[in-house]
Protein backbone atom coordinates (compact mmCIF):
# COMPACT_ATOMS: atom_id res chain seq x y z
CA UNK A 1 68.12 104.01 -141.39
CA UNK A 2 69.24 107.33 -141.91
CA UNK A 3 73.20 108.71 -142.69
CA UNK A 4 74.90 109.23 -139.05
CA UNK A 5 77.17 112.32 -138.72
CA UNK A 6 79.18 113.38 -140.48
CA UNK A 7 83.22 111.94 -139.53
CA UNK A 8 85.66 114.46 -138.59
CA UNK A 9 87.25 116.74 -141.55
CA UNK A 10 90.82 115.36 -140.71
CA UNK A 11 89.61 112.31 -141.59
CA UNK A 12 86.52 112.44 -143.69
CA UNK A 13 88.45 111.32 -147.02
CA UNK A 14 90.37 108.71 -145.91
CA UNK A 15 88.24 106.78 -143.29
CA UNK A 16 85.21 104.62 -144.72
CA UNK A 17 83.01 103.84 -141.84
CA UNK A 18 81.14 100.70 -141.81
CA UNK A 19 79.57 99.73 -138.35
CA UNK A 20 79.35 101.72 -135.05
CA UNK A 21 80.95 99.54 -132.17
CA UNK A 22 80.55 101.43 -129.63
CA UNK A 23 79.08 104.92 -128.34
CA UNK A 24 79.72 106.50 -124.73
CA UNK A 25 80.25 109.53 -123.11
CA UNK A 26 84.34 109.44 -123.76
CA UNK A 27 84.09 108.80 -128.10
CA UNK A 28 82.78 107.00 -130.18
CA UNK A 29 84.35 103.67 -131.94
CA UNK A 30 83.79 102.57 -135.38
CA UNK A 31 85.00 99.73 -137.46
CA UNK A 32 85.93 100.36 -141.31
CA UNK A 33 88.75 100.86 -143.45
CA UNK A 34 91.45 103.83 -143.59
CA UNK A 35 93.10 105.22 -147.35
CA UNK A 36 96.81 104.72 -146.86
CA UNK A 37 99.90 104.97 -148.99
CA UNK A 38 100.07 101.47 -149.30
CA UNK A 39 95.92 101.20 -149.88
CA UNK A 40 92.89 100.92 -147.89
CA UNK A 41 93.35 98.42 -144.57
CA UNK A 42 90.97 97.84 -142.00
CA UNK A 43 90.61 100.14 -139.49
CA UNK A 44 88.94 101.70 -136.13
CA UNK A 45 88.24 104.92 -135.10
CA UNK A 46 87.96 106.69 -131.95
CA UNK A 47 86.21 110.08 -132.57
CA UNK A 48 85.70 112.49 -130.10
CA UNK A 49 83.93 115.20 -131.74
CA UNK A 50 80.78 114.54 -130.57
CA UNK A 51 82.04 113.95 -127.09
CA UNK A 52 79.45 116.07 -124.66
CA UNK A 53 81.45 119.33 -123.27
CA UNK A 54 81.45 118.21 -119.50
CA UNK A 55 83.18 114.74 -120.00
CA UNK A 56 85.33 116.55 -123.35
CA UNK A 57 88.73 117.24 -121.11
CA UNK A 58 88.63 113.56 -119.86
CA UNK A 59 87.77 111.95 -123.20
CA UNK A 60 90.65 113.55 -124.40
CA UNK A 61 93.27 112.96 -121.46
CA UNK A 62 92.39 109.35 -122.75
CA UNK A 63 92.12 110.09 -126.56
CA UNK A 64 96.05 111.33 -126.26
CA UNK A 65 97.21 108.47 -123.65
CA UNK A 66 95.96 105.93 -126.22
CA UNK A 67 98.16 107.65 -128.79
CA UNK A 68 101.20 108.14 -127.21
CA UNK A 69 100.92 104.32 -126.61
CA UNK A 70 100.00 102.93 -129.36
CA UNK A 71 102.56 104.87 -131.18
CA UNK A 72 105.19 102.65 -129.56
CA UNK A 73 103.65 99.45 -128.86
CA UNK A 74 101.89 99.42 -132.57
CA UNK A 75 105.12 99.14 -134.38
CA UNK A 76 106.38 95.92 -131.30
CA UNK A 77 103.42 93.95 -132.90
CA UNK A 78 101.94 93.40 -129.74
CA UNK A 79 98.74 96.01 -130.32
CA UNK A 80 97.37 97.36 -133.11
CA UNK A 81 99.13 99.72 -135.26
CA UNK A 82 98.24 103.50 -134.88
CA UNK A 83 97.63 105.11 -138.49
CA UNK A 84 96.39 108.74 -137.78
CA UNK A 85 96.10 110.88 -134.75
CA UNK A 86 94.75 114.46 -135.31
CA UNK A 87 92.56 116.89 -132.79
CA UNK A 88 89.87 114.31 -132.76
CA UNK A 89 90.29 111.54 -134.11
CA UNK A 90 92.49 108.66 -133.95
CA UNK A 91 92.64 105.46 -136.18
CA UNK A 92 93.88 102.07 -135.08
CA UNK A 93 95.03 98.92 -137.08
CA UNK A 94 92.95 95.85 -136.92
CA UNK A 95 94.00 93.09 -135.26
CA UNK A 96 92.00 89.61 -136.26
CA UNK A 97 91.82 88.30 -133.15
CA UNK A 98 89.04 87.03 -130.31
CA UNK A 99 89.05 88.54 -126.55
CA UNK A 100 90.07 86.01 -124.04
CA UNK A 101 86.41 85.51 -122.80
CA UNK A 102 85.10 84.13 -125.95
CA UNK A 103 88.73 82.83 -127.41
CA UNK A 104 88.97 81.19 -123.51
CA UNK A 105 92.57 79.35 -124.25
CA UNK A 106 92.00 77.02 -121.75
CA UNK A 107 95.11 74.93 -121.01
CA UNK A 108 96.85 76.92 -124.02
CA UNK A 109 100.61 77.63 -122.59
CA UNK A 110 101.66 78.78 -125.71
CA UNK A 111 98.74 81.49 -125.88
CA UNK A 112 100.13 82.94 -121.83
CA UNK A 113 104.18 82.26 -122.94
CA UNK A 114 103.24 84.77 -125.57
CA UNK A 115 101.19 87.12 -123.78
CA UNK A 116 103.86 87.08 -120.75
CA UNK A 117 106.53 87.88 -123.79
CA UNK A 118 104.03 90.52 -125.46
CA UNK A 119 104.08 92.78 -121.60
CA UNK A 120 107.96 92.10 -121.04
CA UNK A 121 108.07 94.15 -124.16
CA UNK A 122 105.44 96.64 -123.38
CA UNK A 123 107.31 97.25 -119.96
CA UNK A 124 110.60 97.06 -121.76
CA UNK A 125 109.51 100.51 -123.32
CA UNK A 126 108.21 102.03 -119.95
CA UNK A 127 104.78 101.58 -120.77
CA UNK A 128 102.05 100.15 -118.56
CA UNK A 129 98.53 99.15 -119.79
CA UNK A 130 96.81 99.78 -116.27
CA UNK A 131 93.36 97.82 -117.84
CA UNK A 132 94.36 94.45 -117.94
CA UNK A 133 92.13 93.09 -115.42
CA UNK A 134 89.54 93.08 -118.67
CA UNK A 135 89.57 89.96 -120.45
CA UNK A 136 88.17 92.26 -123.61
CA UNK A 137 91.43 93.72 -123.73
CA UNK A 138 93.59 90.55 -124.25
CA UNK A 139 93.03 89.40 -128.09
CA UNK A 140 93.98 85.49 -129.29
CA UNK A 141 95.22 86.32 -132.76
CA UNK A 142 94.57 83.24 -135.59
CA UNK A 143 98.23 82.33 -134.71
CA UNK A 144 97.53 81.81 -131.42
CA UNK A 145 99.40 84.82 -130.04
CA UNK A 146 98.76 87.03 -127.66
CA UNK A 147 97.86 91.06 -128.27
CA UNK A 148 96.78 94.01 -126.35
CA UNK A 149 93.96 96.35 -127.25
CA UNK A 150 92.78 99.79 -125.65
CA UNK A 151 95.30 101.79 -124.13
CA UNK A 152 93.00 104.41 -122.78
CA UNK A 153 94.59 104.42 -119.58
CA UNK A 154 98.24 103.39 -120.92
CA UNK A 155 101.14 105.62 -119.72
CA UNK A 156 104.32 105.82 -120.91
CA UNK A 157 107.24 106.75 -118.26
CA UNK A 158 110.52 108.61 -118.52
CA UNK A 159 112.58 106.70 -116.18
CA UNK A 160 111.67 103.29 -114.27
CA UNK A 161 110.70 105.03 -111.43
CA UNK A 162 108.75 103.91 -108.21
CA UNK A 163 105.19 103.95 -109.51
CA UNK A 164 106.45 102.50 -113.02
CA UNK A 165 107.17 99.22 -111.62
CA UNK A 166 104.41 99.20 -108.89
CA UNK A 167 101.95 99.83 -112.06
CA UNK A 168 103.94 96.97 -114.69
CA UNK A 169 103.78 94.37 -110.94
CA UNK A 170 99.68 95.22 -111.36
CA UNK A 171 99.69 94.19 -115.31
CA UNK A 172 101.66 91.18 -114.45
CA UNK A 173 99.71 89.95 -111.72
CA UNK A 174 96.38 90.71 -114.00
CA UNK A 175 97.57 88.72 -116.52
CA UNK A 176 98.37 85.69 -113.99
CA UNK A 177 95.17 85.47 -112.80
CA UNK A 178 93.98 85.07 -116.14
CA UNK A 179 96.19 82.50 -116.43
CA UNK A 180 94.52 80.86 -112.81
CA UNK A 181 91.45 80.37 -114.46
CA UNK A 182 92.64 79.22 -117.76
CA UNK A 183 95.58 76.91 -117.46
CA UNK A 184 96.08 77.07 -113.77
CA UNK A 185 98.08 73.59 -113.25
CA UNK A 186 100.90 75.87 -115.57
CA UNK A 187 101.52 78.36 -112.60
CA UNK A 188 105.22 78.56 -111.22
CA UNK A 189 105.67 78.83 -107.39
CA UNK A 190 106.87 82.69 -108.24
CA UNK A 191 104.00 83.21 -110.89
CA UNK A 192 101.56 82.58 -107.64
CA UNK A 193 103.59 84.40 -104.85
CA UNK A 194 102.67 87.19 -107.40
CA UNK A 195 98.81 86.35 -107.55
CA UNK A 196 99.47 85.75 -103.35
CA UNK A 197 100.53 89.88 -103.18
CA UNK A 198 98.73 92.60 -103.94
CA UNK A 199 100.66 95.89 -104.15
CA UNK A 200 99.51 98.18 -101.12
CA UNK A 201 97.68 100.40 -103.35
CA UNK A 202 96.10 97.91 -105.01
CA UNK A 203 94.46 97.28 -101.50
CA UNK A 204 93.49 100.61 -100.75
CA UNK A 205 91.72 101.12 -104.24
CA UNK A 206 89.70 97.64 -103.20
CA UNK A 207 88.92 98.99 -100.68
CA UNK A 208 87.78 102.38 -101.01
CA UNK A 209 88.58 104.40 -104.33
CA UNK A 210 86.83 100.98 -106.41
CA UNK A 211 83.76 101.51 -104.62
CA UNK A 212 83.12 105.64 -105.75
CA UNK A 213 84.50 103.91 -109.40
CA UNK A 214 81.45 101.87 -109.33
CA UNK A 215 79.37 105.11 -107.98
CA UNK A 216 80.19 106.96 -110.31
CA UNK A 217 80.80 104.31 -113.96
CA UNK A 218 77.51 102.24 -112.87
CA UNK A 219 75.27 104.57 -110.93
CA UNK A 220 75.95 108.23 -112.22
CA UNK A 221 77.39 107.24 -116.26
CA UNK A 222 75.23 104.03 -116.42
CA UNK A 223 78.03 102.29 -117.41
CA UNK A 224 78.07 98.51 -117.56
CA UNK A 225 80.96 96.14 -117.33
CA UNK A 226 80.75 92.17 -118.23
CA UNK A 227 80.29 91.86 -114.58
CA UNK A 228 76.85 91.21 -113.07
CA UNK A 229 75.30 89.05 -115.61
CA UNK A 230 75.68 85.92 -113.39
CA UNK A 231 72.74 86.38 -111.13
CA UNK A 232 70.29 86.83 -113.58
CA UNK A 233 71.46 84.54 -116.37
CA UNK A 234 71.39 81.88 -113.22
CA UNK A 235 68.29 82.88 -111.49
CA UNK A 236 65.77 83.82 -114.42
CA UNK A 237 67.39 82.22 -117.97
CA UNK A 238 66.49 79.03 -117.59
CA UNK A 239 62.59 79.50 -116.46
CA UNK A 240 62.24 81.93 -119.01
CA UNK A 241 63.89 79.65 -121.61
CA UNK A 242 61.70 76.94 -121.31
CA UNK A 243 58.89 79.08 -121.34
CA UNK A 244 59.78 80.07 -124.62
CA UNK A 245 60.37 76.60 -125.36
CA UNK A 246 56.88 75.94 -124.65
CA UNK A 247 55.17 77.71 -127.22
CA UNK A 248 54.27 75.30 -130.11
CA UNK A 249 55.63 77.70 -132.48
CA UNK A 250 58.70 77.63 -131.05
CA UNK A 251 61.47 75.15 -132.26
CA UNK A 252 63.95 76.34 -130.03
CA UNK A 253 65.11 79.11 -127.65
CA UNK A 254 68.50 80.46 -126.58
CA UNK A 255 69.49 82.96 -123.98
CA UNK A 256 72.42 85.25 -122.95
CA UNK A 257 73.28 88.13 -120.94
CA UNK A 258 74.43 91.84 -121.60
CA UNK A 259 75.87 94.31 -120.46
CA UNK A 260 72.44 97.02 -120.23
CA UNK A 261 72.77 100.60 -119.76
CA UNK A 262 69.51 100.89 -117.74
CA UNK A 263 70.00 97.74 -115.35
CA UNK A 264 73.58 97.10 -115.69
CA UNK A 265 73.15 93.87 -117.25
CA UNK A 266 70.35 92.24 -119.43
CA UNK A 267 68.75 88.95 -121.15
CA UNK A 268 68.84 88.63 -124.47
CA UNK A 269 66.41 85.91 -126.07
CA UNK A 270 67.02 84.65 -129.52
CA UNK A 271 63.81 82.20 -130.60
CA UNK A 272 63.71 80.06 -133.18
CA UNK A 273 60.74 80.41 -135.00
CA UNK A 274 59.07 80.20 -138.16
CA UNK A 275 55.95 82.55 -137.03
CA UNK A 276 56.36 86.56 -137.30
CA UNK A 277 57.45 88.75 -135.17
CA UNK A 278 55.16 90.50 -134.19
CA UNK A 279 52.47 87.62 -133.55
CA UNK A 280 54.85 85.43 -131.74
CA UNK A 281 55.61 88.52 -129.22
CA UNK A 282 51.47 89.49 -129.00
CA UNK A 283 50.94 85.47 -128.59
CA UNK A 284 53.76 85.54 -125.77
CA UNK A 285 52.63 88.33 -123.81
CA UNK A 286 48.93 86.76 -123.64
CA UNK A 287 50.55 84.07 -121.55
CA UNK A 288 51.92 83.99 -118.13
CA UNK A 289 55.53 84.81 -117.60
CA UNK A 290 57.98 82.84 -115.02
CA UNK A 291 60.22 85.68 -114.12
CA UNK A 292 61.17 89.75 -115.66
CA UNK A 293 60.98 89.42 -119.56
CA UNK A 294 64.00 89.79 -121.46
CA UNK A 295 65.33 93.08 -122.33
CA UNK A 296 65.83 91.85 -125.88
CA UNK A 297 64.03 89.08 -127.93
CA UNK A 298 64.50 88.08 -131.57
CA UNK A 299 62.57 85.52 -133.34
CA UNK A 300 65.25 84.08 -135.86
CA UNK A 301 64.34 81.20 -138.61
CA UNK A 302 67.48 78.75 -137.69
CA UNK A 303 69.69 79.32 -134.56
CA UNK A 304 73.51 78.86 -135.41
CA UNK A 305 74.48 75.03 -134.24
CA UNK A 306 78.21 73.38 -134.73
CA UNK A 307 78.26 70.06 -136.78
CA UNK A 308 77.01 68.34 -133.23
CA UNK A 309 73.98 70.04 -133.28
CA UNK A 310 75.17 71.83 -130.25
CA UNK A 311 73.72 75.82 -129.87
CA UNK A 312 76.42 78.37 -131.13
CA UNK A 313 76.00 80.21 -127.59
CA UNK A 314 79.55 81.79 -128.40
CA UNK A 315 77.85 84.14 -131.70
CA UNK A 316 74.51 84.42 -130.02
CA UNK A 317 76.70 86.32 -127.24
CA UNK A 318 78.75 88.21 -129.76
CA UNK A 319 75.34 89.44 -131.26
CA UNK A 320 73.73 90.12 -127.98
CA UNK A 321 76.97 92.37 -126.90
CA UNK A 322 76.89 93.76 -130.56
CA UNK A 323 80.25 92.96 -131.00
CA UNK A 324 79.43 91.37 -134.30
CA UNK A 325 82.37 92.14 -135.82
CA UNK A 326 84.56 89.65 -134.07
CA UNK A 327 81.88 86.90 -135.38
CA UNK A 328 83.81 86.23 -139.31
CA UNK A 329 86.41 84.26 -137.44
CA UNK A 330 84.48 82.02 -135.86
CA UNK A 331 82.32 81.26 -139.41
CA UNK A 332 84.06 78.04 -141.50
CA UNK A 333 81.80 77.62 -143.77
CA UNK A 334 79.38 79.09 -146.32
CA UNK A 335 75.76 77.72 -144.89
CA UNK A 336 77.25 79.13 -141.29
CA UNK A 337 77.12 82.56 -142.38
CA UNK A 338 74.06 82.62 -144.45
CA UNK A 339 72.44 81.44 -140.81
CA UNK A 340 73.86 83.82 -139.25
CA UNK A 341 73.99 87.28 -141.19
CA UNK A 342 70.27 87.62 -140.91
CA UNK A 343 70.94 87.24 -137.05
CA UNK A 344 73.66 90.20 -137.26
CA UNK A 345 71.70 92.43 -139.67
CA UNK A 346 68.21 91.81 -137.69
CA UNK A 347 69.95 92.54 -134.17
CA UNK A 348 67.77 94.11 -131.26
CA UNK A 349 70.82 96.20 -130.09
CA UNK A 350 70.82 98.86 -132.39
CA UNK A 351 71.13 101.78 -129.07
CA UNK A 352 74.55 102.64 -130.02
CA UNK A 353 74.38 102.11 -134.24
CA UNK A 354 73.81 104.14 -137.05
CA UNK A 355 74.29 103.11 -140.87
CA UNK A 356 76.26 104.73 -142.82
């Protein structure tokens, strides 16, 4: 694959870019490492150089909210650290940690004391996070604590005025009804009087402004949340896996949604096969299909299992959402990752990658 641009001057000697994370009409994200006084630590980027001119004065109303945030709640350990901010580019810490949809800390008190401590001290600094309703942005660290990640939307008060604490009730309540579906017998009669009242413009938003939001992120931007993927994951994945199933060169078959530019969410098959590509797919299409094809299909020579035997659905998700860099945790052992790297470096979601 060929070189991607250039990075930004500001940075272009210190940063060391390794994988593209993400690419939208707001920046660009990339994982690496960043030269600092102390050595080189890893690192991500938000770029906005490349950011196209019509969307530029948004992108960077966000670019500087992040920074202003993350200069504060960086050094409260509760986020990751922020290590350069210049015209265009900012650089984060790295926090080793799993988003609360694939950590999922179910019954884990100690995981939502910590959390609940973690925006007590956000809020304690005037800051609300205003995109907590995204399970992506709560990390599990190794520790088992709680930290916050993209602050896009963050703001950071003067005073503890009126639409400060209507803003830090909405990141409370977020994070309770996280805590509803995770360790709900834990909830305190005033923890669900909260999740019981929604702040009046909370209500409005539902039910108006969240509809042109949807307009404009999913129809207009083609934008594509985790949301969505239920239908279709319900509806076609299982037809479609036993289909693939069915084919006597097939061992095995696996499938997970995505979030899809195009249809706002997608199927991603992984098959388990010992045949080529490219014959397996021509051999495949020759025979009748149960429901829409999957957006994405990779014939792999050993799916990833736990000692049980028991599909690694978690890292086949990872890889379909190309977040592949949150995968190393979840790898004990030596034979896991030679399974699985030729997964990650073969992956079928290479839109928003370049090498580098």
């Amino acid at each position: 694959m060929d070189a991607g641009p250039a990075l930004p001057a500001e940075i272009a000697s210190r940063f060391r870019s390794e994988l593209v994370l993400k690419r939208d009409v707001f920046s660009t994200i990339e994982r690496g490492h960043f030269r600092t006084d102390a050595g080189e630590v890893p690192a991500v980027l938000r770029r906005i150089d490349m950011t196209p001119w019509w969307s530029f004065p948004l992108a960077r109303r966000l670019f500087d909210r992040e920074a202003r945030a993350l200069a504060v709640a960086g050094r409260l350990g509760i986020a990751p650290p922020l290590l350069f901010a210049g015209r265009r580019s900012l650089v984060r810490g790295w926090i080793d940690g799993l988003p609360l949809h694939v950590a999922r800390p179910t019954g884990d008190l100690v995981y939502f004391r910590s959390a609940k401590h973690a925006l007590r001290r956000l809020h304690q600094e005037r800051i609300t996070h205003n995109d907590l309703a995204k399970e992506q942005n709560w990390l599990r660290a190794p520790d088992g604590r709680a930290a916050l990640t993209d602050f896009q939307l963050a703001l950071r008060f003067r005073r503890r005025s009126f639409l400060f604490r209507l803003l830090a009730y909405e990141d409370l309540r977020h994070l309770l009804k996280h805590k509803r579906r995770y360790a709900p017998a834990s909830l305190t009669a005033a923890e669900r009087r909260v999740l019981a009242r929604k702040s009046w413009p909370t209500r409005i938003w539902m039910a108006t402004g969240k509809r042109v939001y949807y307009w404009i992120t999913r129809g207009v931007l083609n934008f594509a949340d985790r949301e969505g993927s239920g239908l279709r994951l319900l509806d076609d994945a299982p037809a479609l896996t036993s289909w693939l199933k069915g084919h006597p060169a097939v061992r095995d078959a696996a499938i997970v949604a995505f979030p899809d530019r195009r249809t706002g969410a997608g199927l991603y098959a992984f098959v388990e096969s010992d045949e080529p590509d490219a014959s397996l797919l021509r051999e495949l299409a020759a025979t009748p299909v149960p429901a829409p094809m999957p957006e994405r299909l990779q014939v792999v020579r050993q799916l990833p299992r736990d000692p049980g035997g028991v599909l690694r659905t978690d890292i086949l998700q990872l890889i379909a959402m190309n977040q592949v860099d949150l995968i190393p945790p979840l790898l004990a052992t030596e034979a896991e990752k030679d399974i699985v790297a030729p997964i990650v470096a073969d992956r079928r979601n290479l839109r928003d990658r370049y090498a580098l």
